[in-house]
Protein backbone atom coordinates (compact mmCIF):
# COMPACT_ATOMS: atom_id res chain seq x y z
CA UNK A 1 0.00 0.00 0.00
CA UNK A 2 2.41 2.63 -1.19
CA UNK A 3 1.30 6.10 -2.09
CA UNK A 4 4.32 7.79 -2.63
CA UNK A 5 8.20 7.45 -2.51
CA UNK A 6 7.87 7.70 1.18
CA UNK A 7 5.34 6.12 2.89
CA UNK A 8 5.92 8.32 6.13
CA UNK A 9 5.57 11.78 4.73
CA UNK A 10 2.44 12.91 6.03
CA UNK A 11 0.42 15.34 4.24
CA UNK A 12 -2.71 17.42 4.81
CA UNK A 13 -5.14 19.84 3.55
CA UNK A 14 -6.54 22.86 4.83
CA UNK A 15 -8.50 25.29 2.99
CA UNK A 16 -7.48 23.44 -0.57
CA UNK A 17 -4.00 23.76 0.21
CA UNK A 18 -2.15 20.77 0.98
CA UNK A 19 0.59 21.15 3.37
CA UNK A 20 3.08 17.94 4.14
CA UNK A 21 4.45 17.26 7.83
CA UNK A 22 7.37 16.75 9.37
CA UNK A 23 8.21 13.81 11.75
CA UNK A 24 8.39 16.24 14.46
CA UNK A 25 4.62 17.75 13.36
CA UNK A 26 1.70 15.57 14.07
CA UNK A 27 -1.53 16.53 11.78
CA UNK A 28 -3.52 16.44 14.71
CA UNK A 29 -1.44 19.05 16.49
CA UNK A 30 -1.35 21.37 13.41
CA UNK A 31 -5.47 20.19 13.23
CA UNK A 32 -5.74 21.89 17.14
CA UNK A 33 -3.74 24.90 15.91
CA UNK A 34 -5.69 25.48 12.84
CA UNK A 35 -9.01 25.14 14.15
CA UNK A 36 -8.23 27.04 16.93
CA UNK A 37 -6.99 29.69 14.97
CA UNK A 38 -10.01 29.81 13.10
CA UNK A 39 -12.05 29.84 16.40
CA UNK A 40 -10.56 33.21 17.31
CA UNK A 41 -10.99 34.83 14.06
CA UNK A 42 -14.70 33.83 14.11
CA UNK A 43 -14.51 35.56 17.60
CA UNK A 44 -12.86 38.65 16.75
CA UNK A 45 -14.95 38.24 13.63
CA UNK A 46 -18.27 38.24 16.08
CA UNK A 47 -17.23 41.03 18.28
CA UNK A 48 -16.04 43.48 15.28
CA UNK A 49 -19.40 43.03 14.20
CA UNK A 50 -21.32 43.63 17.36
CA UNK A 51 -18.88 46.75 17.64
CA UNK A 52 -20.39 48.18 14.06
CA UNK A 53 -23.92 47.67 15.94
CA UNK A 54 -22.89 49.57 18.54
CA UNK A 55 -21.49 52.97 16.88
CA UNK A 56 -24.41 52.39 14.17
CA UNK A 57 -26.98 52.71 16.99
CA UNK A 58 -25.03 55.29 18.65
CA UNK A 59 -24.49 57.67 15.32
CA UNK A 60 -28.51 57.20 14.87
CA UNK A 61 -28.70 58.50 18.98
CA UNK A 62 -26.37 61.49 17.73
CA UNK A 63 -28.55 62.35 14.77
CA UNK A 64 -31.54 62.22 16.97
CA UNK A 65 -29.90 64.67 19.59
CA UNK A 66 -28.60 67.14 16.35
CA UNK A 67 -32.40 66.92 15.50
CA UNK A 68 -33.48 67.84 19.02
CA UNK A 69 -30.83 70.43 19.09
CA UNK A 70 -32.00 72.07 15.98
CA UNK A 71 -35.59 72.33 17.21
CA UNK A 72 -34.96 73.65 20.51
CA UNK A 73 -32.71 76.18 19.13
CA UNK A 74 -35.61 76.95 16.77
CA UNK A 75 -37.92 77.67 19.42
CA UNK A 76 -35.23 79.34 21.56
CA UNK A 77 -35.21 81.94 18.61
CA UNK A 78 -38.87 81.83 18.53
CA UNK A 79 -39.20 82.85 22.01
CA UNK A 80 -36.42 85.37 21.87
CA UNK A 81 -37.94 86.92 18.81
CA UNK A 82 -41.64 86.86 21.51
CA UNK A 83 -39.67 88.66 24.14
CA UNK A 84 -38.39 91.16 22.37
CA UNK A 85 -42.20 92.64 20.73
CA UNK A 86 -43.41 91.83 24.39
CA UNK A 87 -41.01 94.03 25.18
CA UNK A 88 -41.50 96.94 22.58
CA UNK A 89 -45.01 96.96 23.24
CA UNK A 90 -44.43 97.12 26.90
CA UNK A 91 -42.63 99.84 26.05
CA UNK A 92 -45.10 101.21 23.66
CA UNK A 93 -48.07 100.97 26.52
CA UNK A 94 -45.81 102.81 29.15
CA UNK A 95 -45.04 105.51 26.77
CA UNK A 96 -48.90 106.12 25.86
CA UNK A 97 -49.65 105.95 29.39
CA UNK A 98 -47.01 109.01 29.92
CA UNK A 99 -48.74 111.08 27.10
CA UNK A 100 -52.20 110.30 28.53
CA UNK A 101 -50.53 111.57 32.09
C-alpha cells in the first residue's frame, strides 16, 4: 500500500492547500492549531461586528440629539424673537400711558 516514494511523509489539507508534515509535526497538532486559529478569528470576527452595531446605533442616537438640538434652538429663537415685541409693546403701553398723564 504505497502512495508515494515515502510512505511516512504525512500530508494534509486545509482550505485546498495541501501542506506535508514533518516527523516532528503531528496533523492532529497542526489540526488543534488550525481550528483554533479559526475559532478566534470567528470571535474577533463576532465582536467586530457587534462593535459596528454599537457605533451604528449610537451615530442614529447622535442624529436624533442634532435633531433635538436644531428644534430647541428653533424655538429658543422663537421665544427670543416673543420677548423682544413683548417688550417693545411694553414699552409702547408705558409711553402712551405718559402722554395720557
Amino acid at each position: 500500500e504505497k502512495r508515494g516514494t515515502m510512505p511516512d511523509t504525512k500530508t494534509m489539507t486545509v482550505a485546498g492547500k495541501t501542506f506535508t508534515l514533518n516527523n516532528l509535526v503531528q496533523a492532529n497538532t497542526l489540526e488543534t492549531q488550525l481550528g483554533n486559529m479559526f475559532h478566534i478569528l470567528q470571535m474577533q470576527s463576532r465582536e467586530m461586528e457587534s462593535q459596528r452595531n454599537e457605533l451604528d446605533t449610537v451615530k442614529k442616537r447622535m442624529s436624533e440629539i442634532d435633531d433635538l438640538n436644531r428644534k430647541i434652538t428653533a424655538m429658543q429663537t422663537t421665544i427670543d424673537g416673543t420677548i423682544q415685541r413683548i417688550t417693545v409693546l411694553e414699552k409702547q403701553q408705558d409711553d402712551d400711558r405718559a402722554v395720557v398723564a
